[in-house]
PDB file of N, CA and C in Angstrom:
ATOM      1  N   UNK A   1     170.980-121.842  89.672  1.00  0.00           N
ATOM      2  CA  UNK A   1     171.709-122.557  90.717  1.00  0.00           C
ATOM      3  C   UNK A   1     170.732-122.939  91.825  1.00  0.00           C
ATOM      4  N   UNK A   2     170.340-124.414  91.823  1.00  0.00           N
ATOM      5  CA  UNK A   2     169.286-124.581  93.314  1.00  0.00           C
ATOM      6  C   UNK A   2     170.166-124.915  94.630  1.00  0.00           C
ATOM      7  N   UNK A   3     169.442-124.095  95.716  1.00  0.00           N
ATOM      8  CA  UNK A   3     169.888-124.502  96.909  1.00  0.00           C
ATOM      9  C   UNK A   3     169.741-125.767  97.157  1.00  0.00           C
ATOM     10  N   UNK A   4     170.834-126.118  98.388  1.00  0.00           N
ATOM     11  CA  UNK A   4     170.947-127.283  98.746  1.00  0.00           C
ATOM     12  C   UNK A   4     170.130-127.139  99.886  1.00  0.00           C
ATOM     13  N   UNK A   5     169.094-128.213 100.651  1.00  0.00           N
ATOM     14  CA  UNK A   5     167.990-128.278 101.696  1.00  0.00           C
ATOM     15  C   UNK A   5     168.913-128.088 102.553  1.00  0.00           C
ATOM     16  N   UNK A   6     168.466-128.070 103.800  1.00  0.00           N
ATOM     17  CA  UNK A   6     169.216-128.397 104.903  1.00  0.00           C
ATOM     18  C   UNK A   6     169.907-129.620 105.281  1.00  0.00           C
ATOM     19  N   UNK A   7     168.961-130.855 105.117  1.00  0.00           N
ATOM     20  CA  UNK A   7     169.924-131.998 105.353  1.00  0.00           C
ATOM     21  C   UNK A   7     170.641-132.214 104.249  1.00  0.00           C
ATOM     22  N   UNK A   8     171.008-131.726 103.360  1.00  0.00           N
ATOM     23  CA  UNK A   8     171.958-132.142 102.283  1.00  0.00           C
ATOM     24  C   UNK A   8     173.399-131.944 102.594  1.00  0.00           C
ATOM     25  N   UNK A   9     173.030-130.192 102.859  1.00  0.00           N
ATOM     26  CA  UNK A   9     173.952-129.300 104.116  1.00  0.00           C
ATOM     27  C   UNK A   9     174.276-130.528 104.999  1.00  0.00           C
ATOM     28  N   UNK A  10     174.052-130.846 105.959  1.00  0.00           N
ATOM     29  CA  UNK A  10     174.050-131.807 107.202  1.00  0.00           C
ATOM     30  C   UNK A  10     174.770-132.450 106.589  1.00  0.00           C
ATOM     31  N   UNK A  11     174.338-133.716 105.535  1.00  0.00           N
ATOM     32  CA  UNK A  11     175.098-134.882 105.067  1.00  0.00           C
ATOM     33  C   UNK A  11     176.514-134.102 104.554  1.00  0.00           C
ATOM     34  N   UNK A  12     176.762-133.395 104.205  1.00  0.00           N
ATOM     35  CA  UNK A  12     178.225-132.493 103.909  1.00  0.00           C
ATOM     36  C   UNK A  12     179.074-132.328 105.139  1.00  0.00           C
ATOM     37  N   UNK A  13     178.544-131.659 105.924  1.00  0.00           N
ATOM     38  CA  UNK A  13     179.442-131.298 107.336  1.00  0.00           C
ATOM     39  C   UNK A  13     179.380-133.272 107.879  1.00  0.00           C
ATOM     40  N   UNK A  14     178.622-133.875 108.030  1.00  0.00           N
ATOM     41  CA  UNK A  14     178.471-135.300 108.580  1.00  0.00           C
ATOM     42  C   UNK A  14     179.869-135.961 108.196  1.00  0.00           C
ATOM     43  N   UNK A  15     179.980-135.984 106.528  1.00  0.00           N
ATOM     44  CA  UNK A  15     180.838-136.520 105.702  1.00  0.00           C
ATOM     45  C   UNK A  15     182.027-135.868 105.987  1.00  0.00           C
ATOM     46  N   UNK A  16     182.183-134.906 106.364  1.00  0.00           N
ATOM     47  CA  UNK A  16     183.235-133.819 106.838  1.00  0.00           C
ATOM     48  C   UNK A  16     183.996-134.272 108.066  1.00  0.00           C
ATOM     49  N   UNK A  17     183.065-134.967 108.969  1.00  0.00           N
ATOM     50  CA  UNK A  17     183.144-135.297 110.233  1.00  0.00           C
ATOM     51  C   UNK A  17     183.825-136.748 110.529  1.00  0.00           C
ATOM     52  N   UNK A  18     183.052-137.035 109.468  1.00  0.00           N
ATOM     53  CA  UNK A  18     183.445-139.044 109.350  1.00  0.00           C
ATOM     54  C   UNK A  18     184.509-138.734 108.933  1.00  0.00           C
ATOM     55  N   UNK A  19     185.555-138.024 108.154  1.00  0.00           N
ATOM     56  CA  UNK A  19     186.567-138.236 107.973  1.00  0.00           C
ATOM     57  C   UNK A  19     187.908-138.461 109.076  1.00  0.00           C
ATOM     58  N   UNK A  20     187.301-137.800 110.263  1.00  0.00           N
ATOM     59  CA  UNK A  20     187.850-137.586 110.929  1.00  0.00           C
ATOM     60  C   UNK A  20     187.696-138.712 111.957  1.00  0.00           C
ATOM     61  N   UNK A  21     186.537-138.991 112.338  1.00  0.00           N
ATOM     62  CA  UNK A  21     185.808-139.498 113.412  1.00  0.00           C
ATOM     63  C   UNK A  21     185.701-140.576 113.240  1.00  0.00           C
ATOM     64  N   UNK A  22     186.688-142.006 113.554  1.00  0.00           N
ATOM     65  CA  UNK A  22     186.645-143.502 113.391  1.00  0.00           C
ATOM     66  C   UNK A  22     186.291-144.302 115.178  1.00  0.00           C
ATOM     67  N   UNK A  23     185.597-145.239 115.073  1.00  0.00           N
ATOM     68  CA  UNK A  23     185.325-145.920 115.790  1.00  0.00           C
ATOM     69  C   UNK A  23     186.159-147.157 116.136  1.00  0.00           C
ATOM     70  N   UNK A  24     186.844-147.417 116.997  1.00  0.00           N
ATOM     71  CA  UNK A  24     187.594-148.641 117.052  1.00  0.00           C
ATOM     72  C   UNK A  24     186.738-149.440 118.295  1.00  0.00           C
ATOM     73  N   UNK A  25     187.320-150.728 118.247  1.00  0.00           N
ATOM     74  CA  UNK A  25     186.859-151.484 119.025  1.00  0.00           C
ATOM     75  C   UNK A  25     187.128-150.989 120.706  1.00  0.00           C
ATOM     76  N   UNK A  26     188.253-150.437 120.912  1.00  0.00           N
ATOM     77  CA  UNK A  26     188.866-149.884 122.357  1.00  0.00           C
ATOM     78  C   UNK A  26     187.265-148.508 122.378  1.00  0.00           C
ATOM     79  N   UNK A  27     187.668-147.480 121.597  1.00  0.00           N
ATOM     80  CA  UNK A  27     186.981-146.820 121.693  1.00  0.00           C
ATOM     81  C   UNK A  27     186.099-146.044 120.430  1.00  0.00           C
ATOM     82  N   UNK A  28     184.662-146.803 120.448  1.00  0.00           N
ATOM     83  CA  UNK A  28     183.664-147.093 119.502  1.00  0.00           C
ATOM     84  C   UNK A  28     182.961-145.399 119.841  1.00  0.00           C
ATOM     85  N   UNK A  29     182.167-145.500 118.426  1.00  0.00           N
ATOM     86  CA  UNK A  29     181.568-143.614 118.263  1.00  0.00           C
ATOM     87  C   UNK A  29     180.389-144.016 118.580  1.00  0.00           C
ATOM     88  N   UNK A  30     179.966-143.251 119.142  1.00  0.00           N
ATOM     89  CA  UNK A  30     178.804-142.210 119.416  1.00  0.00           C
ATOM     90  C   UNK A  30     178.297-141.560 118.662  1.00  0.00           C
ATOM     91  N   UNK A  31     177.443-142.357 117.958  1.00  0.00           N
ATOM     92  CA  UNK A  31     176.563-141.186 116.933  1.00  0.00           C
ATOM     93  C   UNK A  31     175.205-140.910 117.095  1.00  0.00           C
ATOM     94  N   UNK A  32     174.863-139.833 116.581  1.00  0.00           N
ATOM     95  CA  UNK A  32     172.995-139.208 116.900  1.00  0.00           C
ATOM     96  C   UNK A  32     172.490-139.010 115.807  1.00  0.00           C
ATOM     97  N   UNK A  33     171.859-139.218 115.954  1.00  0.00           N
ATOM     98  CA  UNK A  33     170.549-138.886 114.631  1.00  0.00           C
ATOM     99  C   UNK A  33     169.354-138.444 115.405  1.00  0.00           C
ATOM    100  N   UNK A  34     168.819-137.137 114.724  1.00  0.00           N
ATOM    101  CA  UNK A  34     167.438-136.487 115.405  1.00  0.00           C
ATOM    102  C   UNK A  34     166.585-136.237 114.319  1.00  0.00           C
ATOM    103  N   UNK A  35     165.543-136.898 114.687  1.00  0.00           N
ATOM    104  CA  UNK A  35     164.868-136.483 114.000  1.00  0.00           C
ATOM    105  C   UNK A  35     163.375-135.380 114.284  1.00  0.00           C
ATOM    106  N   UNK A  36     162.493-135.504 113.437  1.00  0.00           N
ATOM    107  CA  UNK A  36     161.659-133.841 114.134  1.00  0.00           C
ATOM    108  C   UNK A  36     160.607-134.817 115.433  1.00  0.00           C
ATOM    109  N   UNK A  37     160.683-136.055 115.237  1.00  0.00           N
ATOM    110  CA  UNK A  37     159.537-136.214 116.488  1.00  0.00           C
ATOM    111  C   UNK A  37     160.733-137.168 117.283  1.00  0.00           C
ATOM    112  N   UNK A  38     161.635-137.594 117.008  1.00  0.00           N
ATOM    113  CA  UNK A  38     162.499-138.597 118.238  1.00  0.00           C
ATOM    114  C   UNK A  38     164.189-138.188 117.724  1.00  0.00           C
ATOM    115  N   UNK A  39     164.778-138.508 118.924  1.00  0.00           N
ATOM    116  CA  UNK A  39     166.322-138.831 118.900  1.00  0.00           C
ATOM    117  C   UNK A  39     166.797-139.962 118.789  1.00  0.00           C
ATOM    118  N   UNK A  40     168.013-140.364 118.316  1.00  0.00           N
ATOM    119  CA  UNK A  40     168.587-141.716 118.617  1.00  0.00           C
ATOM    120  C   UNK A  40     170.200-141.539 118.769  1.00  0.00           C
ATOM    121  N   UNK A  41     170.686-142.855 118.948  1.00  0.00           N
ATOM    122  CA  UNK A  41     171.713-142.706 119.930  1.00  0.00           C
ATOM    123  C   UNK A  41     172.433-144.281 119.457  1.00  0.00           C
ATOM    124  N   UNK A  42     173.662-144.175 118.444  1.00  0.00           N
ATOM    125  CA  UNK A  42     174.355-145.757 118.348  1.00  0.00           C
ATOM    126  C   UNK A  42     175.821-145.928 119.115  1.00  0.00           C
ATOM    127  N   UNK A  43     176.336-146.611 119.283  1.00  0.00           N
ATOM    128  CA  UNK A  43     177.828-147.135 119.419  1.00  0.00           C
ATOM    129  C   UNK A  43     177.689-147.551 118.735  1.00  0.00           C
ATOM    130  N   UNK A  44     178.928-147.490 118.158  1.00  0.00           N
ATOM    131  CA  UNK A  44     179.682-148.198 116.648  1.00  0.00           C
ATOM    132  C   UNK A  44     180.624-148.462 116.661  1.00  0.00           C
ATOM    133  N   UNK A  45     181.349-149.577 116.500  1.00  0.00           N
ATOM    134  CA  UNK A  45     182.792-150.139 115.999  1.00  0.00           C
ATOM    135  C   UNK A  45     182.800-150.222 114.239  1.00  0.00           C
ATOM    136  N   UNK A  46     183.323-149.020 114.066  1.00  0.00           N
ATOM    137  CA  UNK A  46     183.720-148.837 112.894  1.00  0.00           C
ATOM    138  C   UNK A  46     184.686-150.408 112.267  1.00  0.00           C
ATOM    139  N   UNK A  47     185.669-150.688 113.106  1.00  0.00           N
ATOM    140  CA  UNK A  47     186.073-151.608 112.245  1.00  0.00           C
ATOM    141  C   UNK A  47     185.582-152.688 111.912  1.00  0.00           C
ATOM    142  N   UNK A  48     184.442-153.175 112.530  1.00  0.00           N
ATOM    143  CA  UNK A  48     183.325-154.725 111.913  1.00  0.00           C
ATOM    144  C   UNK A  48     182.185-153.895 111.470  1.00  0.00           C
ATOM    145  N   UNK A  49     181.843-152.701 111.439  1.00  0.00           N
ATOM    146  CA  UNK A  49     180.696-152.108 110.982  1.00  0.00           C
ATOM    147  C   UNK A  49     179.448-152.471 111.890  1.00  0.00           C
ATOM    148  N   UNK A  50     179.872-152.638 113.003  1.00  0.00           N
ATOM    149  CA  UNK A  50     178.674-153.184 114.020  1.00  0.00           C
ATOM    150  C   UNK A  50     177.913-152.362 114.971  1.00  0.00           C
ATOM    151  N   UNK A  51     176.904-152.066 115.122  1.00  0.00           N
ATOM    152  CA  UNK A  51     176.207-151.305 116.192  1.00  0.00           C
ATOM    153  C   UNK A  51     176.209-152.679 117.788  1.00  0.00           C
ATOM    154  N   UNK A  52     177.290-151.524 118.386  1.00  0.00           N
ATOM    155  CA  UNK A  52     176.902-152.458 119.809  1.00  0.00           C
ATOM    156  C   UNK A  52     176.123-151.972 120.401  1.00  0.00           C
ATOM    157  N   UNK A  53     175.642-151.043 120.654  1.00  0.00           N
ATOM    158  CA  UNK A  53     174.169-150.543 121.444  1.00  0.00           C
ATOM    159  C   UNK A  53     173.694-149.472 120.922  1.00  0.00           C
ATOM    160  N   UNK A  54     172.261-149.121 120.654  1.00  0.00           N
ATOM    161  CA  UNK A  54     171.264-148.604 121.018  1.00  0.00           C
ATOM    162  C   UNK A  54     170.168-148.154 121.712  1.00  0.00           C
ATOM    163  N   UNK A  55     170.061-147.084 121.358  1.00  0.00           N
ATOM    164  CA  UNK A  55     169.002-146.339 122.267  1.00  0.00           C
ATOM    165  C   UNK A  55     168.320-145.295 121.648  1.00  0.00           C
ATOM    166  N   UNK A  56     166.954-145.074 121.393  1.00  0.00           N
ATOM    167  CA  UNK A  56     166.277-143.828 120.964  1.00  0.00           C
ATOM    168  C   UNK A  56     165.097-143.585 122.266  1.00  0.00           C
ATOM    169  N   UNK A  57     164.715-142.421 121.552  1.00  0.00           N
ATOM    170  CA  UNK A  57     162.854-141.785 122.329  1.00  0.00           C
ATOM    171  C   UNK A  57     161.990-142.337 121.345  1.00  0.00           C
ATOM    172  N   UNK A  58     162.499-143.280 120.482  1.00  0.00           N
ATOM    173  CA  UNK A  58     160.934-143.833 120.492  1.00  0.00           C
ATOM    174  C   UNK A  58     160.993-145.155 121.358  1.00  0.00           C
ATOM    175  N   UNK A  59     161.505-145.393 121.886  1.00  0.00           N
ATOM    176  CA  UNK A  59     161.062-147.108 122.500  1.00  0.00           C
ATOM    177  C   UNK A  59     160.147-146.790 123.651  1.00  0.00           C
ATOM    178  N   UNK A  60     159.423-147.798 123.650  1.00  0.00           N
ATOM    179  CA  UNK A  60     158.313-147.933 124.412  1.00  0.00           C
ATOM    180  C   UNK A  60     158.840-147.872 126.094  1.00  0.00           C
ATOM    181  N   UNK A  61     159.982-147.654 126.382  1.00  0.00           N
ATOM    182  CA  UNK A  61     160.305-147.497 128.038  1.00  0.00           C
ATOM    183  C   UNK A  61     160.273-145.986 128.010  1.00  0.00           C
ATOM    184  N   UNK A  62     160.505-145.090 127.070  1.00  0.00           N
ATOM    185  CA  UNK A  62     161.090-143.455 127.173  1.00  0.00           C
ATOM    186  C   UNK A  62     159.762-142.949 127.355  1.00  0.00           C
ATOM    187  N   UNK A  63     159.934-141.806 128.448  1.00  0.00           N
ATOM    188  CA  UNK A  63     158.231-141.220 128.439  1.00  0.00           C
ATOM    189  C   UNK A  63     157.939-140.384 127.383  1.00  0.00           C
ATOM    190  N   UNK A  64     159.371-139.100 127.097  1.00  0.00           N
ATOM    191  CA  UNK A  64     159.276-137.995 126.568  1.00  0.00           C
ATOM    192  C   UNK A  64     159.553-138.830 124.800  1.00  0.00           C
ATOM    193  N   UNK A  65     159.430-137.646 123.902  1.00  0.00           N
ATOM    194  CA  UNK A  65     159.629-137.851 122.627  1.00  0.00           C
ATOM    195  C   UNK A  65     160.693-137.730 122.413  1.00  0.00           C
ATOM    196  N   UNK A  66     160.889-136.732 121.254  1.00  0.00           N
ATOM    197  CA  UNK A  66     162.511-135.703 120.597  1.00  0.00           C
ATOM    198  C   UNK A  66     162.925-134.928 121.576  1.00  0.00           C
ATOM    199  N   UNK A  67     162.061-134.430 122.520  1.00  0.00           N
ATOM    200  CA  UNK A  67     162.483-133.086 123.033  1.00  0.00           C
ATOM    201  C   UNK A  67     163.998-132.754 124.219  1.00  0.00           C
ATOM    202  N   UNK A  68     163.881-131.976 124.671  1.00  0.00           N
ATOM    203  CA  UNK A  68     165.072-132.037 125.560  1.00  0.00           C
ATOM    204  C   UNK A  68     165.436-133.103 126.592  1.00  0.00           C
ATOM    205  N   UNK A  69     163.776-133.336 127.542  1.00  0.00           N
ATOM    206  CA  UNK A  69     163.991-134.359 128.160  1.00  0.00           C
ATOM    207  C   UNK A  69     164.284-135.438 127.830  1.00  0.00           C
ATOM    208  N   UNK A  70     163.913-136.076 126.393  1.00  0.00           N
ATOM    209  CA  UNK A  70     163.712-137.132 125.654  1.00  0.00           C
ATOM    210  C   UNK A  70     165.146-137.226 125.578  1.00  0.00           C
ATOM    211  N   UNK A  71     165.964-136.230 125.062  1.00  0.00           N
ATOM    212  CA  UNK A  71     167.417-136.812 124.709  1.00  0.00           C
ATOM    213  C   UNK A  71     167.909-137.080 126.040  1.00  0.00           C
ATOM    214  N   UNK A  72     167.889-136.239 127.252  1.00  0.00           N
ATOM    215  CA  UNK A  72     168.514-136.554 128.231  1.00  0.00           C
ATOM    216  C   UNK A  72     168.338-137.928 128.491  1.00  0.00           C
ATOM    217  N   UNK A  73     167.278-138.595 128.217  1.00  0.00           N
ATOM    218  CA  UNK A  73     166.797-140.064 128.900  1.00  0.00           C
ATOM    219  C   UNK A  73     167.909-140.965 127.773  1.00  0.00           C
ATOM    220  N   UNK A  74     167.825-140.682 126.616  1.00  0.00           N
ATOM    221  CA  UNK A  74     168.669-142.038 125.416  1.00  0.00           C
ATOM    222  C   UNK A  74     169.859-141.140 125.895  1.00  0.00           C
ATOM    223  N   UNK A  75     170.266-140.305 126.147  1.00  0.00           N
ATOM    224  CA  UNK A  75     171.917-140.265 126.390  1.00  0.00           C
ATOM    225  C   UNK A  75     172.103-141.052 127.630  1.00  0.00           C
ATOM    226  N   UNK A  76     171.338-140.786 128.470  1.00  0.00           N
ATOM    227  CA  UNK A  76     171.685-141.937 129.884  1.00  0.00           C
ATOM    228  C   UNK A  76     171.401-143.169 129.788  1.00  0.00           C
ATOM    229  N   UNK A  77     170.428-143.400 128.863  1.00  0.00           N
ATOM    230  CA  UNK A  77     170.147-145.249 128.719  1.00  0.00           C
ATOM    231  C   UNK A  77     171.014-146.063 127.728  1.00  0.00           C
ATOM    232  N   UNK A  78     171.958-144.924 126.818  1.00  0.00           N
ATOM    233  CA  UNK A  78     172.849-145.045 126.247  1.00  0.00           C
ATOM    234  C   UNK A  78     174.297-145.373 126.567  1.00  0.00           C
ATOM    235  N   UNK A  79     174.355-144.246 127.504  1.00  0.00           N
ATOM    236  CA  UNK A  79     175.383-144.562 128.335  1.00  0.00           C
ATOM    237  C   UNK A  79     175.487-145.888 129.407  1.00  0.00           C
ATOM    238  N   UNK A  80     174.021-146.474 130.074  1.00  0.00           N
ATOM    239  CA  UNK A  80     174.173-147.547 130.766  1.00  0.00           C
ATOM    240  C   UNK A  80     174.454-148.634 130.165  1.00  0.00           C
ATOM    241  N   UNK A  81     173.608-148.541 129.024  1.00  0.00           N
ATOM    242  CA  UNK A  81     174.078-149.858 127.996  1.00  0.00           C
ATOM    243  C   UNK A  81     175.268-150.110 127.423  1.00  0.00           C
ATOM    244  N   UNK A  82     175.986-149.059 127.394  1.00  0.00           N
ATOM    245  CA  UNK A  82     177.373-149.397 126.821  1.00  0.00           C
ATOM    246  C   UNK A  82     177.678-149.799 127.784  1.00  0.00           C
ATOM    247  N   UNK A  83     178.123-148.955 128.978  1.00  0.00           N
ATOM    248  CA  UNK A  83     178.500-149.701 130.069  1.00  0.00           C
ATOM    249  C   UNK A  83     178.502-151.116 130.988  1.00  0.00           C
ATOM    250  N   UNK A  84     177.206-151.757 130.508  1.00  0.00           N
ATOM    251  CA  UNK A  84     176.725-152.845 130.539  1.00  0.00           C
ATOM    252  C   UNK A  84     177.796-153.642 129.785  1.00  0.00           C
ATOM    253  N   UNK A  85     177.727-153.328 128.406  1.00  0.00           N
ATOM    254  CA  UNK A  85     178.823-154.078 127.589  1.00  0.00           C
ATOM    255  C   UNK A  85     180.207-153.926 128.156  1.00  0.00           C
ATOM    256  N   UNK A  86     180.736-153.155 128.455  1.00  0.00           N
ATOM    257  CA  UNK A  86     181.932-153.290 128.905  1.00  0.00           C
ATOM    258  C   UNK A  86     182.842-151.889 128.478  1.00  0.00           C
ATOM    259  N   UNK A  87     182.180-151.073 127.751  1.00  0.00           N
ATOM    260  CA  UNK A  87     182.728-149.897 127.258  1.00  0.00           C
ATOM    261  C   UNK A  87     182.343-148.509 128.231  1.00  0.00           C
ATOM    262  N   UNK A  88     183.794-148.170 127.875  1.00  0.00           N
ATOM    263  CA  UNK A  88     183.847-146.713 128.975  1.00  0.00           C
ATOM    264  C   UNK A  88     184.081-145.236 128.166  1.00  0.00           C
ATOM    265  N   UNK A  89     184.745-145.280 127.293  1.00  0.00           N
ATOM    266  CA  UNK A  89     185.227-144.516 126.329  1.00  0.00           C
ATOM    267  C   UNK A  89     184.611-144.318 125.183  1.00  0.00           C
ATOM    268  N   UNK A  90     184.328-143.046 124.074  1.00  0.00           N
ATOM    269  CA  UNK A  90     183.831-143.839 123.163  1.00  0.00           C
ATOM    270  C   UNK A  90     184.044-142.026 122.395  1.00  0.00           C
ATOM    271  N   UNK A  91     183.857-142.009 121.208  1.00  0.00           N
ATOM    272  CA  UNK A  91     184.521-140.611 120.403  1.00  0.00           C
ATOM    273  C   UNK A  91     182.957-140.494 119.819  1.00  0.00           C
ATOM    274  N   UNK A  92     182.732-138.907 120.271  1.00  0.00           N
ATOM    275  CA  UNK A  92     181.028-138.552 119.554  1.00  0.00           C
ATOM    276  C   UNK A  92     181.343-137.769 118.282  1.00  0.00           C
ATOM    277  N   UNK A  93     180.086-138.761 117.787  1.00  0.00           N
ATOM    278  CA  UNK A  93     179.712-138.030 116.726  1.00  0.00           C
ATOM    279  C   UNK A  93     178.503-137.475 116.612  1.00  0.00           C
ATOM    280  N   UNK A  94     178.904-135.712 116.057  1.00  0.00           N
ATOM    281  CA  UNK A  94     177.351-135.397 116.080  1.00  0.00           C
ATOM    282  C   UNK A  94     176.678-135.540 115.016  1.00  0.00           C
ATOM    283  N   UNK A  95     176.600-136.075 114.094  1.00  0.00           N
ATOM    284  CA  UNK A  95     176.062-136.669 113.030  1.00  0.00           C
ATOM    285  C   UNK A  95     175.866-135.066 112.024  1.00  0.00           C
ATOM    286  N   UNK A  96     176.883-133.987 111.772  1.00  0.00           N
ATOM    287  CA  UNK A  96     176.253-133.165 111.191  1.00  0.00           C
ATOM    288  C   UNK A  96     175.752-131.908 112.317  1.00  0.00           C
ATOM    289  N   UNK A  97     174.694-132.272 113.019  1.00  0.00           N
ATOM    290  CA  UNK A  97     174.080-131.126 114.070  1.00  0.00           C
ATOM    291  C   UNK A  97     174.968-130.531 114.417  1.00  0.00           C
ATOM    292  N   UNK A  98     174.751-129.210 114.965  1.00  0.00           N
ATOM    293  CA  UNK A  98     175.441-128.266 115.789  1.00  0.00           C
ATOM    294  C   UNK A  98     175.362-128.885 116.742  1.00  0.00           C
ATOM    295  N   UNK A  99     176.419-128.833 117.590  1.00  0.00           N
ATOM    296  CA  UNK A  99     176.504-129.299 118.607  1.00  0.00           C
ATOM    297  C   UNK A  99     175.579-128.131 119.789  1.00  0.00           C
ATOM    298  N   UNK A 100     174.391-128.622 120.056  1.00  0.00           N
ATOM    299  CA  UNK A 100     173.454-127.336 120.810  1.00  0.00           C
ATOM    300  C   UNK A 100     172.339-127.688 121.092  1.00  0.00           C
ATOM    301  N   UNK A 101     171.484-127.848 121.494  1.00  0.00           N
ATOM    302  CA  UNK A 101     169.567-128.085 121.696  1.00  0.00           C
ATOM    303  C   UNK A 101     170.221-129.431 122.291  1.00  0.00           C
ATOM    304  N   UNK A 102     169.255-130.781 121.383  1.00  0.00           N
ATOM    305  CA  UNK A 102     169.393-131.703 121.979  1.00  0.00           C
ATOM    306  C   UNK A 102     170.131-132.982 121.731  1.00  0.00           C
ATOM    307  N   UNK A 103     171.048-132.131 120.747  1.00  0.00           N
ATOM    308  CA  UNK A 103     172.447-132.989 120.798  1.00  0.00           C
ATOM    309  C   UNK A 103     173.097-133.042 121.860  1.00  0.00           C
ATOM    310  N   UNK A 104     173.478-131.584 122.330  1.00  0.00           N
ATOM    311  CA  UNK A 104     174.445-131.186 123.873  1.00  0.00           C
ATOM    312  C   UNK A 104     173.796-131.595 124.648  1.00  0.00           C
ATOM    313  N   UNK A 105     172.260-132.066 125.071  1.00  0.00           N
ATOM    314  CA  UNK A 105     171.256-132.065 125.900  1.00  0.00           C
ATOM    315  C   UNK A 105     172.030-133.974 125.943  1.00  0.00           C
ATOM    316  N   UNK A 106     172.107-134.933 124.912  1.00  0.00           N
ATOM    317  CA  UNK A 106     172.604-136.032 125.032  1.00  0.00           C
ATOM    318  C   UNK A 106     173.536-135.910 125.196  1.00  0.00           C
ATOM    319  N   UNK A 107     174.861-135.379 124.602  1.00  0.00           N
ATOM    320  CA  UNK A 107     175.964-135.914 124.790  1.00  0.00           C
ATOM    321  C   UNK A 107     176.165-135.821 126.600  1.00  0.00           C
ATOM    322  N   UNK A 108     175.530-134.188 126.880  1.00  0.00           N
ATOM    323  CA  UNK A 108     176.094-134.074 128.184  1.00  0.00           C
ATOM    324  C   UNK A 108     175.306-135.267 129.423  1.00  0.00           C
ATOM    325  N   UNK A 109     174.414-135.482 129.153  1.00  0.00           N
ATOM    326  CA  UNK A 109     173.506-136.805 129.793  1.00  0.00           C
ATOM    327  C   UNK A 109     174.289-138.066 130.261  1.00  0.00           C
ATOM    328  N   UNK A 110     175.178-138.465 128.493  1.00  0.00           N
ATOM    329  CA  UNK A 110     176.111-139.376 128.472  1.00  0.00           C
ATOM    330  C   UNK A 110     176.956-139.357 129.581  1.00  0.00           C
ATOM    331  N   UNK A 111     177.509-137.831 129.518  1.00  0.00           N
ATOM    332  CA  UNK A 111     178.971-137.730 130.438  1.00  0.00           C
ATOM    333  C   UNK A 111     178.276-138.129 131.556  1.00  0.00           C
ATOM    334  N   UNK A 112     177.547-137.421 131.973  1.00  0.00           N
ATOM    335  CA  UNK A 112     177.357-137.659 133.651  1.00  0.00           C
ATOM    336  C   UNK A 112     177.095-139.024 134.098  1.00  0.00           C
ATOM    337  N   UNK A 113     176.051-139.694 132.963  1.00  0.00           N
ATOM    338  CA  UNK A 113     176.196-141.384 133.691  1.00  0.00           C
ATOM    339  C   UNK A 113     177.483-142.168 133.121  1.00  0.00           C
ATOM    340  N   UNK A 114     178.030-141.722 132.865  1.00  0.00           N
ATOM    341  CA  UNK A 114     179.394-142.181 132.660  1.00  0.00           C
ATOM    342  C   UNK A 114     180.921-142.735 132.007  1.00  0.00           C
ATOM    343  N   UNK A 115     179.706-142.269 130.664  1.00  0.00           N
ATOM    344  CA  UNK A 115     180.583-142.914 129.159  1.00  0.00           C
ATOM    345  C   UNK A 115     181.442-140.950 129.191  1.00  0.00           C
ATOM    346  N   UNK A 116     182.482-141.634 128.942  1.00  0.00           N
ATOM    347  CA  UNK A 116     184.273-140.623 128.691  1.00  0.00           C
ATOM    348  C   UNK A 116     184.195-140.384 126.969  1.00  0.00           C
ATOM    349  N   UNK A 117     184.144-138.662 126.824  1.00  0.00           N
ATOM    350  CA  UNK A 117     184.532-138.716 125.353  1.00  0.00           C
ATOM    351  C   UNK A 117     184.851-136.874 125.896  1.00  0.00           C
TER     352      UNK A 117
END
């Protein structure tokens, strides 16, 4: 019997999650993806399959990388950009992760500049 890696694990609980977790146009998801050297950060309207904004630590404006600070910066540049668009609300997804390190380190970033979930 071979173990399953860790992200396989992940893609299970993820898939677990999406069942639950739909994006509408009123109020579009929040999803993360981390990886070992950067974070990232989409809105999604599930129902056209569209990314309305992005944000990671790798773009050339972010100082920090993956790390804690790094998420704090794409959860807030995340949050301005939606806001920019016109969105206030939006349902997170943690893509799988525990919600802890520098998932919570974004989502909570989000809240404070101002996106509601």
């Amino acid at each position: 019997m071979a173990r399953d890696s860790k992200n396989q694990i992940r893609l299970r609980i993820h898939t677990r999650i999406r069942r639950r977790v739909k994006g509408t146009p009123e109020r579009p998801r929040l999803a993360v993806f981390r990886s070992v050297k950067h974070i990232y950060a989409q809105v999604i309207d599930d129902s056209k399959g569209h990314t309305v904004v992005a944000a990671s630590s790798s773009e050339k404006s972010s100082p920090n990388g993956g790390n804690l600070a790094g998420a704090k910066s794409v959860g807030k540049l995340v949050a301005e950009r939606a806001q920019d668009k016109g969105i206030k609300a939006v349902v997170f997804d943690r893509g799988g992760y525990l919600y802890h390190g520098r998932v919570k380190a974004l989502a909570e970033a989000a809240r404070e500049a101002g996106l509601e979930f």
